[in-house]
N, C-alpha and C. Protein backbone atom coordinates (compact mmCIF):
# COMPACT_ATOMS: atom_id res chain seq x y z
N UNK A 1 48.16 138.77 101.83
CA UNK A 1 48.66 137.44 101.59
C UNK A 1 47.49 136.47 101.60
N UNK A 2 47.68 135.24 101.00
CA UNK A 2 46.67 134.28 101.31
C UNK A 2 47.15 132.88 101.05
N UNK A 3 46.40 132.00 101.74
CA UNK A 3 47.14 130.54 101.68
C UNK A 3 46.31 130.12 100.52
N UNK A 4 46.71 128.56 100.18
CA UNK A 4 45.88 128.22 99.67
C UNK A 4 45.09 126.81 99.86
N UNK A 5 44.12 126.65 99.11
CA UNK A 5 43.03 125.05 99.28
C UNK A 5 43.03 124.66 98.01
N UNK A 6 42.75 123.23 98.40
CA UNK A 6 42.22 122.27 97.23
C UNK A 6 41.02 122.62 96.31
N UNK A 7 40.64 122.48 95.30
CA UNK A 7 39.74 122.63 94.55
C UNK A 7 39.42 122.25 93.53
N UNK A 8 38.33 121.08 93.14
CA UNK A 8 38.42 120.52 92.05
C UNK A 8 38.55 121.61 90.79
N UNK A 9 39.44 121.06 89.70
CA UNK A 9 39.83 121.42 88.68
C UNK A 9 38.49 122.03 87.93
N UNK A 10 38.32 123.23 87.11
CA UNK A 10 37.05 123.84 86.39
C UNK A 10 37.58 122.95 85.11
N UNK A 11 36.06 123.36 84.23
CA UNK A 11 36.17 122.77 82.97
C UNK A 11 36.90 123.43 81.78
N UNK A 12 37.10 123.29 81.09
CA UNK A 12 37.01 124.03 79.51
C UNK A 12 35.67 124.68 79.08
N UNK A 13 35.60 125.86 79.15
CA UNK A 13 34.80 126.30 78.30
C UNK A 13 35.02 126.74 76.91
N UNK A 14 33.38 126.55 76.25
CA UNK A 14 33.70 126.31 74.53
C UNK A 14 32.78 127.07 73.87
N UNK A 15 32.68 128.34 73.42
CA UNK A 15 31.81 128.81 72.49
C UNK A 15 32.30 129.08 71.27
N UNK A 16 30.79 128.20 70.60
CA UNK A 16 30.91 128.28 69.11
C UNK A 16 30.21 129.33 68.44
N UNK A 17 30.53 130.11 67.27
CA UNK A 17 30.40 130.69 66.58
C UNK A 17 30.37 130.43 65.49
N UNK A 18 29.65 130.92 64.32
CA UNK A 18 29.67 130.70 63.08
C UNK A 18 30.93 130.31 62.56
N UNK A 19 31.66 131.42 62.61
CA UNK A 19 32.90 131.43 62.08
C UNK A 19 34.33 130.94 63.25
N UNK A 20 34.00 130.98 63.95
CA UNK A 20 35.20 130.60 65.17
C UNK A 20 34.34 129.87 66.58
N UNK A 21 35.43 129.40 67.39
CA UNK A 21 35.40 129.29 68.83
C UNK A 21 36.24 130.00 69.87
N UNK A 22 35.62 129.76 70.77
CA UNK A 22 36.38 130.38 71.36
C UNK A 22 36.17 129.60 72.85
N UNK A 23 37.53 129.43 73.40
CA UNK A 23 37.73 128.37 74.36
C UNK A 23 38.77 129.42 75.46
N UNK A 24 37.56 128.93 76.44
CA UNK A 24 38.30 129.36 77.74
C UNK A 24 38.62 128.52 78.76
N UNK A 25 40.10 128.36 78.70
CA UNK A 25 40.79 127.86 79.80
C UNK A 25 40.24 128.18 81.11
N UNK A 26 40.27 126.98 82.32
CA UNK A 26 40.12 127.29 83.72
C UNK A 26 41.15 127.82 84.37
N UNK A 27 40.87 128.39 85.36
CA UNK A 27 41.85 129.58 85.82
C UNK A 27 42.13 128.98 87.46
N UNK A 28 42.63 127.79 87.92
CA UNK A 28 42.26 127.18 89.04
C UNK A 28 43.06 127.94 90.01
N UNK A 29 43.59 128.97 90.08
CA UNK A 29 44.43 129.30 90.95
C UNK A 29 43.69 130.89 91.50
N UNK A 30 42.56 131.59 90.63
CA UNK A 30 41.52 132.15 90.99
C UNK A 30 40.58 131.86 92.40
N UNK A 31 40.42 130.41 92.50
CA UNK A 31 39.55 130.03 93.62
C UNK A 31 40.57 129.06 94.41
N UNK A 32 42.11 128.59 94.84
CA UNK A 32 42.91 128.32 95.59
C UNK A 32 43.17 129.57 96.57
N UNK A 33 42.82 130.43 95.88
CA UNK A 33 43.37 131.56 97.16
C UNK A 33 42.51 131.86 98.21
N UNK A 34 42.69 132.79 99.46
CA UNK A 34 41.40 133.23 100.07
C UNK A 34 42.39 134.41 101.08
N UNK A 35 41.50 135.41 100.97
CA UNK A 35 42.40 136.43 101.75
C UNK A 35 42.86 135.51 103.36
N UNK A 36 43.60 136.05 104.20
CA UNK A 36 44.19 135.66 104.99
C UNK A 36 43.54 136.59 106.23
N UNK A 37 42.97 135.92 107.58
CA UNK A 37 42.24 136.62 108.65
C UNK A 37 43.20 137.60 109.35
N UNK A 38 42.60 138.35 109.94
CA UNK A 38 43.25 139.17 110.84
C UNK A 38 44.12 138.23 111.92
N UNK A 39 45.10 138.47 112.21
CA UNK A 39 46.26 137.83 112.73
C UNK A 39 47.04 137.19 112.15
N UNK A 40 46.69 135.91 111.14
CA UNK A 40 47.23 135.38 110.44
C UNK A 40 48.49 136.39 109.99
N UNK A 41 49.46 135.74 109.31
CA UNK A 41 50.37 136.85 108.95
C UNK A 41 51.66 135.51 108.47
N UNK A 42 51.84 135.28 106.98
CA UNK A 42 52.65 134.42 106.56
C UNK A 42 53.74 135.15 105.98
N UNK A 43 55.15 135.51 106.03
CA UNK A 43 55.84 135.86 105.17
C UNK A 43 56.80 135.03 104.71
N UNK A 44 56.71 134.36 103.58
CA UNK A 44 58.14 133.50 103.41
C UNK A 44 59.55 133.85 103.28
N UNK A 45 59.49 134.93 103.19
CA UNK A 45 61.07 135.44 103.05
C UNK A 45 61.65 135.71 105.01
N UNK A 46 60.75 135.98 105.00
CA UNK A 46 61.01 136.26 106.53
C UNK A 46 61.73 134.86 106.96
N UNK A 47 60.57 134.12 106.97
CA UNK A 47 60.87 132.71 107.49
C UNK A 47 62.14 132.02 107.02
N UNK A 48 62.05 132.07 105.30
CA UNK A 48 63.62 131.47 105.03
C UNK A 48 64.95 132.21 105.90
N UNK A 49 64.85 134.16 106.09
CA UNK A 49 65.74 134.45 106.51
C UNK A 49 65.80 133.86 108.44
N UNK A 50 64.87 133.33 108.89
CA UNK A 50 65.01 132.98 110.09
C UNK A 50 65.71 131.79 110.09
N UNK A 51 65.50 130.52 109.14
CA UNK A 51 66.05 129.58 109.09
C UNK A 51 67.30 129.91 108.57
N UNK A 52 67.90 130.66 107.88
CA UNK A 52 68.82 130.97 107.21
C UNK A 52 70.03 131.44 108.83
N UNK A 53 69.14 132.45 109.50
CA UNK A 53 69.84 132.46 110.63
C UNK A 53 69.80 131.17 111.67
N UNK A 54 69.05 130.75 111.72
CA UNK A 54 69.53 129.45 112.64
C UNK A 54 70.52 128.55 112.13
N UNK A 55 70.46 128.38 110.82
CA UNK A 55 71.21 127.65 110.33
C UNK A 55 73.04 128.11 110.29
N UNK A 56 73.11 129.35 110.89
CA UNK A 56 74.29 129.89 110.41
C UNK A 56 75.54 129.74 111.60
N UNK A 57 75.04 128.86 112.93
CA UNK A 57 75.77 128.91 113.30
C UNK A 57 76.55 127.26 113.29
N UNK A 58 76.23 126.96 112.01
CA UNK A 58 76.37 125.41 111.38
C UNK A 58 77.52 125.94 110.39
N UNK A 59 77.44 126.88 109.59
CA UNK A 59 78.53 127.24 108.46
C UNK A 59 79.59 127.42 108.81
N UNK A 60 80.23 127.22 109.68
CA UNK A 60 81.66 127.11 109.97
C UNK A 60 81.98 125.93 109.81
N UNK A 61 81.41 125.07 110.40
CA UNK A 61 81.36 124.10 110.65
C UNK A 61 81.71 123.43 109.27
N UNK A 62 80.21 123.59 108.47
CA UNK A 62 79.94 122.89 106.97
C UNK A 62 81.42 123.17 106.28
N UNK A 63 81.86 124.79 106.64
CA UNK A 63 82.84 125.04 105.53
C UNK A 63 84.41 124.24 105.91
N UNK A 64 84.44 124.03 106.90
CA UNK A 64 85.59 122.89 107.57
C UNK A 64 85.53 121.76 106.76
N UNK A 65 84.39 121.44 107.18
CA UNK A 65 84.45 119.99 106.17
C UNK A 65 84.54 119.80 104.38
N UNK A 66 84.39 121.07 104.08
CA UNK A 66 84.34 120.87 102.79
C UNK A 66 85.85 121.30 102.58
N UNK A 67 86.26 122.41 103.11
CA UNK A 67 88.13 122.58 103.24
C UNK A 67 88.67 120.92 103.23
N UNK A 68 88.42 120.81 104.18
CA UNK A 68 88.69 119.16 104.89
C UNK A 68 89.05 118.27 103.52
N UNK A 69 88.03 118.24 102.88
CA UNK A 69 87.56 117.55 101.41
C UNK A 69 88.22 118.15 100.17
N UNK A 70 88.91 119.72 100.02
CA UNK A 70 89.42 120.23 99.25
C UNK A 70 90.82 119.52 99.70
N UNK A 71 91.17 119.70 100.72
CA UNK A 71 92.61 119.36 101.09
C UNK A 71 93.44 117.84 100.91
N UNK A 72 91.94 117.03 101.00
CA UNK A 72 92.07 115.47 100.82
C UNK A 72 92.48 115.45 99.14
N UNK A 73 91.54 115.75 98.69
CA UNK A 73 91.95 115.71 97.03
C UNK A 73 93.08 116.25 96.69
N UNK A 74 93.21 117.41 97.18
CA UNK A 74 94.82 117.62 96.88
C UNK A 74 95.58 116.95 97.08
N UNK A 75 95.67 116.49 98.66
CA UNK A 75 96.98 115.43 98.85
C UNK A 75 97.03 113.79 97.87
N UNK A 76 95.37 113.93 98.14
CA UNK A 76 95.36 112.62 96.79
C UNK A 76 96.11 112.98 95.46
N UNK A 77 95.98 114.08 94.52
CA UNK A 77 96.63 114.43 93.64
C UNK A 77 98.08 114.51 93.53
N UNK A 78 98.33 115.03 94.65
CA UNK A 78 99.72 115.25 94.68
C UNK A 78 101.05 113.87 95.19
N UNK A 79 99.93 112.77 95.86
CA UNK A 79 100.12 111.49 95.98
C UNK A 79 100.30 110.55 95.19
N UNK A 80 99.21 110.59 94.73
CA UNK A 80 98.69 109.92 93.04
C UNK A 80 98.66 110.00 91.84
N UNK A 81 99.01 111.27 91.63
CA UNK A 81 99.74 112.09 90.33
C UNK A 81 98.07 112.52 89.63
N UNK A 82 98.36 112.74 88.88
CA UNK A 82 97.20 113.59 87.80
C UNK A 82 96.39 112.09 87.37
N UNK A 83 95.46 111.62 87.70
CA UNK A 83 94.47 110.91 87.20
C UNK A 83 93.27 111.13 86.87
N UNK A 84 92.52 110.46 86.35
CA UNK A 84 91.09 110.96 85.66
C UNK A 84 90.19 111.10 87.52
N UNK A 85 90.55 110.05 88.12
CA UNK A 85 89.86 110.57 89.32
C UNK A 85 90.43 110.71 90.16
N UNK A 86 91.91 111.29 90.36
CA UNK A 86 92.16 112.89 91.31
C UNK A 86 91.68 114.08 90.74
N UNK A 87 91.64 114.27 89.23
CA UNK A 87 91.25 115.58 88.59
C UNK A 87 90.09 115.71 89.07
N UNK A 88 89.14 114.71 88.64
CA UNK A 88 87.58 114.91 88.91
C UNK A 88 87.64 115.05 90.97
N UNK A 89 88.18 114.24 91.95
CA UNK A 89 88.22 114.72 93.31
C UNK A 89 88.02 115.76 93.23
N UNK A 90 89.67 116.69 92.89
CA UNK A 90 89.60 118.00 93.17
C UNK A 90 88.64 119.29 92.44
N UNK A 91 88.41 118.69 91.17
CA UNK A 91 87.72 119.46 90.82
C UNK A 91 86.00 119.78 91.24
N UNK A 92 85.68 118.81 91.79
CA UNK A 92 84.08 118.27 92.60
C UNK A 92 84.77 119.14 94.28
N UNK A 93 85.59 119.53 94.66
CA UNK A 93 86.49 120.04 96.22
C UNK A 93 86.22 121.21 95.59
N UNK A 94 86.50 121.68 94.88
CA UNK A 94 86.84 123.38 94.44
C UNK A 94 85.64 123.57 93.76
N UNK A 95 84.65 122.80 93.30
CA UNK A 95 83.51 123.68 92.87
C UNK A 95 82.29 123.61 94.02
N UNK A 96 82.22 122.49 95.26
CA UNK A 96 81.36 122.90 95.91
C UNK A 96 81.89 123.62 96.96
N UNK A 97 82.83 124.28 97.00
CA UNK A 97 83.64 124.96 98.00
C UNK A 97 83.00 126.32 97.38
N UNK A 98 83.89 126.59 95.63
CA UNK A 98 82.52 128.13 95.12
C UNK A 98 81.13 127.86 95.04
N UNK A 99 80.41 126.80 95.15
CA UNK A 99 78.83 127.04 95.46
C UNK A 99 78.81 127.26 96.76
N UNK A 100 79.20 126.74 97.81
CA UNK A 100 78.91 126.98 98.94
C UNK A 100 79.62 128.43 100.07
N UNK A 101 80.34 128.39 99.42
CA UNK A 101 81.47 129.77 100.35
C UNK A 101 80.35 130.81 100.30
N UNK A 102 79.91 131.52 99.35
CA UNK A 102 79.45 132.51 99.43
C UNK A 102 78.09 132.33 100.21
N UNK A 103 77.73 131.64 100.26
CA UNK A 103 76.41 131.21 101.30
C UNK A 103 76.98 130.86 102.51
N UNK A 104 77.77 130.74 103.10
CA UNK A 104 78.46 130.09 104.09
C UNK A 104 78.87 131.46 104.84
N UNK A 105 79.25 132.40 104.01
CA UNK A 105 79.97 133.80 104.72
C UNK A 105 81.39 133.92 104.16
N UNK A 106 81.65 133.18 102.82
CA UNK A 106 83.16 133.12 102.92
C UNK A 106 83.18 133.47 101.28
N UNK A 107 82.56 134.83 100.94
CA UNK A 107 82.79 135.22 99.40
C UNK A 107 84.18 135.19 98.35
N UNK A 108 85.26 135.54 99.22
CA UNK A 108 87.10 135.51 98.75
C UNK A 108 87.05 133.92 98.70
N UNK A 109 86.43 132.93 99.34
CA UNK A 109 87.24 131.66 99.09
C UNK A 109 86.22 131.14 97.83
N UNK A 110 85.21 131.29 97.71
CA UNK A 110 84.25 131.06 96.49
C UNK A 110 85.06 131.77 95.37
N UNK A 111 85.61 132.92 95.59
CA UNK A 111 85.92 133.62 94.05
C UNK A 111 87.65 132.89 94.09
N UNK A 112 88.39 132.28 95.26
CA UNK A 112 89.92 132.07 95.01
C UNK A 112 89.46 130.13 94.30
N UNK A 113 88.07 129.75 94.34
CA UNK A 113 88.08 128.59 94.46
C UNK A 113 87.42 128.24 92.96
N UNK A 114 86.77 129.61 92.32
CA UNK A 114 86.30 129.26 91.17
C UNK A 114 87.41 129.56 90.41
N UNK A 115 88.35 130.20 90.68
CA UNK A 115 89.76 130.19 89.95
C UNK A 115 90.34 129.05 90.05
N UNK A 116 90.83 127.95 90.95
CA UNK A 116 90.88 127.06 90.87
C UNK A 116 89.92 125.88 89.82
N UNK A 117 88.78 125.78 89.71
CA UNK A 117 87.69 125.29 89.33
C UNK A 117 88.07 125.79 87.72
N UNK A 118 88.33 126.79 87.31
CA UNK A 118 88.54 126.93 86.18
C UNK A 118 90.33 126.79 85.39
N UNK A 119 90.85 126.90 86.08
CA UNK A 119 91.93 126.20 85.98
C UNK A 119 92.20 124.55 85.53
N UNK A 120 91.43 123.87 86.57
CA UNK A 120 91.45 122.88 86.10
C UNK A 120 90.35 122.36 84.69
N UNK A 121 89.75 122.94 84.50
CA UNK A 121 88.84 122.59 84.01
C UNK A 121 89.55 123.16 81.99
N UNK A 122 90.06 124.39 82.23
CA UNK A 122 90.85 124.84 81.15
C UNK A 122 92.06 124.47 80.99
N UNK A 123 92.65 123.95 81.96
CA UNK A 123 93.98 123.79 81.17
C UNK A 123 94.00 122.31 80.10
N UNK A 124 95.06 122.32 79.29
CA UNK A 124 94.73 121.24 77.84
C UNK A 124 95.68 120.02 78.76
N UNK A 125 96.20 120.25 80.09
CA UNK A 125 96.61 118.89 80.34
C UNK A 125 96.87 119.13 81.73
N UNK A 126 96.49 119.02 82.85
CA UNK A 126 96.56 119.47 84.47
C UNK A 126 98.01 118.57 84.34
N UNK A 127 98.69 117.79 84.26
CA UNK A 127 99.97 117.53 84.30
C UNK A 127 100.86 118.58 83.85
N UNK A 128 100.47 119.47 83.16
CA UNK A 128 101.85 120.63 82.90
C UNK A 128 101.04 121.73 83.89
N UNK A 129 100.09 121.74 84.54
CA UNK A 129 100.36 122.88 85.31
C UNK A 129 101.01 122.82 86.06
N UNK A 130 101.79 123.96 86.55
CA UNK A 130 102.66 124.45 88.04
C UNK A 130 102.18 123.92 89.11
N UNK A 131 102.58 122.82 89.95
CA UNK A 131 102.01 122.15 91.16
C UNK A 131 101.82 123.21 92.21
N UNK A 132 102.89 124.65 92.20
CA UNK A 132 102.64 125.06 92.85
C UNK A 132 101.52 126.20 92.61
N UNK A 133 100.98 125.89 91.49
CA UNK A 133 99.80 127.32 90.97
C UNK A 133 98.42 126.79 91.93
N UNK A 134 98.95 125.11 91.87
CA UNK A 134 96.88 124.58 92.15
C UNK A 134 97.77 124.74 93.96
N UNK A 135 98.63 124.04 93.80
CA UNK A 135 99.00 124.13 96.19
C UNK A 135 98.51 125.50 96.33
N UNK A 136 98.85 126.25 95.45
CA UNK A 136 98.42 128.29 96.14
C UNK A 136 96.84 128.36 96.25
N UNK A 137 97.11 127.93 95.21
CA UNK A 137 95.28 128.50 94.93
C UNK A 137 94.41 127.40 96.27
N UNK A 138 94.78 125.82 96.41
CA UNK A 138 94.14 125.29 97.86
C UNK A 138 94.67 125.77 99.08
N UNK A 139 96.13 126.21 99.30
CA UNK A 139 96.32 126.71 100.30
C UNK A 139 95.50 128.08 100.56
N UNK A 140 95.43 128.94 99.22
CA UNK A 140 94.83 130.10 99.41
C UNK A 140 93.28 130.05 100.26
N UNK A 141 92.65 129.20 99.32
CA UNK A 141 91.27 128.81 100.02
C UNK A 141 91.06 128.60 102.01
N UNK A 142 91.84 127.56 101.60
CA UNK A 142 92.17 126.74 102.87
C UNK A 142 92.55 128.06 103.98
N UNK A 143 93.16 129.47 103.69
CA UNK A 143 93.41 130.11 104.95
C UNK A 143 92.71 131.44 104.14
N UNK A 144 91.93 131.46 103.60
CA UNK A 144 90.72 131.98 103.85
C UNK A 144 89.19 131.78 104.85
N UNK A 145 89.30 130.62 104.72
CA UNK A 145 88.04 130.29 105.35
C UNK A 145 88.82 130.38 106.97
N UNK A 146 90.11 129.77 107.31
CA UNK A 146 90.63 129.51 108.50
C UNK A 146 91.00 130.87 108.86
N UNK A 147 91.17 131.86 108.32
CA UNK A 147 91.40 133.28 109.14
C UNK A 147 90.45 134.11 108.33
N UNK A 148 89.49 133.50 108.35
CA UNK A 148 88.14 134.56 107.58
C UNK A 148 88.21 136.29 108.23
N UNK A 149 87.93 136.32 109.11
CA UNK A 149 87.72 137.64 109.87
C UNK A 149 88.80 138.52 109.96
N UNK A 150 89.55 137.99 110.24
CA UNK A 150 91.10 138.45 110.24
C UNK A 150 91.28 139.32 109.05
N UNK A 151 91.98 138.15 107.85
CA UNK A 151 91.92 138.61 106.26
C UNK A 151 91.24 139.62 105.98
N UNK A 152 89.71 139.12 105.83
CA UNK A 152 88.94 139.95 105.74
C UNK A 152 88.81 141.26 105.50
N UNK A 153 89.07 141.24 107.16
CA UNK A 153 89.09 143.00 107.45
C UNK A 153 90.23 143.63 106.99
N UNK A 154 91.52 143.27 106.48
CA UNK A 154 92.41 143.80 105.86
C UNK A 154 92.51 143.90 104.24
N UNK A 155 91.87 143.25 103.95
CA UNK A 155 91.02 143.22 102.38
C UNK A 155 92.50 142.27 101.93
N UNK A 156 93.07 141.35 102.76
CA UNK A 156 94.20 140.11 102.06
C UNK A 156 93.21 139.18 101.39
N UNK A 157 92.29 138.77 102.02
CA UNK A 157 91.89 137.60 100.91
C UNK A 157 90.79 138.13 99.53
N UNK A 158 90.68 139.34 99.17
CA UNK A 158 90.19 139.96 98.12
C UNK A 158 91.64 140.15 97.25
N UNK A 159 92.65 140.59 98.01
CA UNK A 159 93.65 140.69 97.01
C UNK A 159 93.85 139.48 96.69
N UNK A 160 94.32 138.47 97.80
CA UNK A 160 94.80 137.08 97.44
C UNK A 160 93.79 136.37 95.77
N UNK A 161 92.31 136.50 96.09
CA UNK A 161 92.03 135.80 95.43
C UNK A 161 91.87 136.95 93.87
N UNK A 162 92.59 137.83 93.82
CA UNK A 162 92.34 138.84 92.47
C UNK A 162 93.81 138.46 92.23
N UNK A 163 94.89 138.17 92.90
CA UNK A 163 96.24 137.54 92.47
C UNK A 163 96.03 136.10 91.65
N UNK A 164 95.80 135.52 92.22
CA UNK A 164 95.35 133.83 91.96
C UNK A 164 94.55 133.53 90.50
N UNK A 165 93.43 134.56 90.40
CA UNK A 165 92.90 135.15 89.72
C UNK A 165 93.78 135.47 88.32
N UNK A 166 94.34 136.55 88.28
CA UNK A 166 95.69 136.66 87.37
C UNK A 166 96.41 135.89 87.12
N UNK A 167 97.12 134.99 88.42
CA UNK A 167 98.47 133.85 87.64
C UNK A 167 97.55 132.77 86.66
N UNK A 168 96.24 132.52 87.29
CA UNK A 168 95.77 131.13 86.75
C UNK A 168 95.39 131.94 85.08
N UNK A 169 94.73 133.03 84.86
CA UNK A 169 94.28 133.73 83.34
C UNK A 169 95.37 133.39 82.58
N UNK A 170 96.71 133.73 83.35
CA UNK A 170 97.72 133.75 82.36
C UNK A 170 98.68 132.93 82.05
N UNK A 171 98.23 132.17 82.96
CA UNK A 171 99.22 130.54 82.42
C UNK A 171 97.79 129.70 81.39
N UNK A 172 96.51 129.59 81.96
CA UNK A 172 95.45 129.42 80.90
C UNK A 172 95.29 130.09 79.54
N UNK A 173 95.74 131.01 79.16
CA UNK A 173 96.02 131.94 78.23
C UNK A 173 97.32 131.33 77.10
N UNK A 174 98.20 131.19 77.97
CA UNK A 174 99.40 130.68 77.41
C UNK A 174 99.13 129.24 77.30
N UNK A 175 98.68 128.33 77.68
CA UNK A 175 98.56 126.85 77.53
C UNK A 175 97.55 126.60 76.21
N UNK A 176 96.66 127.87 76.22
CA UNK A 176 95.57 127.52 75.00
C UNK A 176 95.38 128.50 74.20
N UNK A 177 96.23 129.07 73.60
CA UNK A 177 96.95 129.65 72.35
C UNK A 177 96.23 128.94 71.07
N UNK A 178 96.48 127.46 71.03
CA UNK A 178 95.99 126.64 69.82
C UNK A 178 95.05 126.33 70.11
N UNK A 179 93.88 126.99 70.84
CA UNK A 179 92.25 126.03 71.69
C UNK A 179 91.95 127.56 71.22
N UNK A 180 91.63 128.07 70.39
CA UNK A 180 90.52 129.48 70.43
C UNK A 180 89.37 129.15 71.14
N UNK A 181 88.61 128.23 70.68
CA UNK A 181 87.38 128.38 71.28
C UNK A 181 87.72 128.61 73.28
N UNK A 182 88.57 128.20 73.92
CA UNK A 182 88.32 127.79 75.51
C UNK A 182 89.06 129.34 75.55
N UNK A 183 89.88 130.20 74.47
CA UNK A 183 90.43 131.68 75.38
C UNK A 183 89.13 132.75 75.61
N UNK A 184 87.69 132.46 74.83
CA UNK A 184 86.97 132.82 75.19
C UNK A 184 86.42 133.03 76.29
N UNK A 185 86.29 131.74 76.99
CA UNK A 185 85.44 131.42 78.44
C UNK A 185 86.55 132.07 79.55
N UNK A 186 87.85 132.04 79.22
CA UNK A 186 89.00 131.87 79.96
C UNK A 186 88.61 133.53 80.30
N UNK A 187 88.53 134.23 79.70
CA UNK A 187 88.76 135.75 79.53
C UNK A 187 87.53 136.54 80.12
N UNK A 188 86.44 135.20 80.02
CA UNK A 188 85.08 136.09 80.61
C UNK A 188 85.50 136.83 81.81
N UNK A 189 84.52 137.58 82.48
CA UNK A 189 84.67 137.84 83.75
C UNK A 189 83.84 137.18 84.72
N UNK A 190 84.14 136.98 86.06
CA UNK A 190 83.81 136.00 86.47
C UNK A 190 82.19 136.30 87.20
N UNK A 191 81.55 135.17 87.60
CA UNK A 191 80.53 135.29 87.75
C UNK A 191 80.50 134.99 89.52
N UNK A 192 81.28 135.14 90.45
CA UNK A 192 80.74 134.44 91.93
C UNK A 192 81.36 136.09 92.24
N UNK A 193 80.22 136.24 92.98
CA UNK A 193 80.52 137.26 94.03
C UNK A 193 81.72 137.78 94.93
N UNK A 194 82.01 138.75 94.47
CA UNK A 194 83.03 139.27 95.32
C UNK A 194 83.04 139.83 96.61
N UNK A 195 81.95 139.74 96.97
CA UNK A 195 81.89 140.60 98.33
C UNK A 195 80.70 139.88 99.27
């Protein structure tokens, strides 16, 4: 391994030839390095995974509050009816819920939450969806993360979110019949981690 130092920038070099030049770029990252002494000993992966563990007994925590924040938008929605900003609430609730779950320890609520996330995002009018398709899919989330270990180990919230999964394909399927281009994306397979 080796750290690195400052070093003023080298020049351009330029040789001419009859017929051509020829130009050599400086290579400044050649003389930034320097082997590393005996003891020294840097590993960054190490280190991120140390912070990664200190940090982990915060992710319960983090994922509460972002539930917290999924659940608010819902009740806002379901308060306030379908507006340009309850849609956008919930839909900003359910997508940093799938960026963050799976970093958090909570892979089933990232994959029940990007189903959600795509739901809303595909259907041609969130006013004709089933109120009770998006309540499942936040309740689903919502007692995933709250009986994580539990679930878990019985493989309910892998099924839950491969159910959720299915109702939302196929009411998205059926709503955009006349949208070819969106049965494409609808049909992909999904991209957040299952496990």
């Amino acid at each position: 391994m080796a750290r690195t130092r400052k070093t003023k920038p080298a020049e351009i070099k330029v040789e001419t030839y009859a017929q051509h030049q020829i130009i050599t770029q400086p290579n400044p990252l050649r003389d930034a390095l320097r082997p590393l002494d005996d003891g020294e000993h840097d590993d960054p992966i190490a280190r991120a995974e140390r912070a990664l563990a200190e940090l982990s007994s915060e992710f319960k925590g983090w994922m509460a509050v972002e539930c917290d924040r999924l659940a608010a938008s819902h009740a806002a929605l379901v308060r306030d009816g379908v507006t340009a900003k309850t849609r956008d609430e919930l839909f900003r609730a359910a997508h940093d819920v799938k960026g963050h779950a799976a970093t958090f320890g909570y892979p089933m609520a990232a994959a029940a939450a990007e189903s959600l996330c795509r739901l809303i995002e595909h259907a041609p009018e969130l006013t004709k969806v089933p109120p009770n398709l998006i309540e499942n899919h936040v309740s689903s989330i919502l007692a995933i993360v709250r009986e994580h270990a539990r679930i878990d180990r019985m493989g309910v919230a892998s099924e839950l979110s491969r159910r959720l999964r299915t109702m939302a394909d196929k009411y998205l399927v059926a709503a955009n019949q006349d949208r070819p281009e969106h049965l494409e994306a609808i049909l992909a397979p999904s991209i957040v981690p299952s496990d």
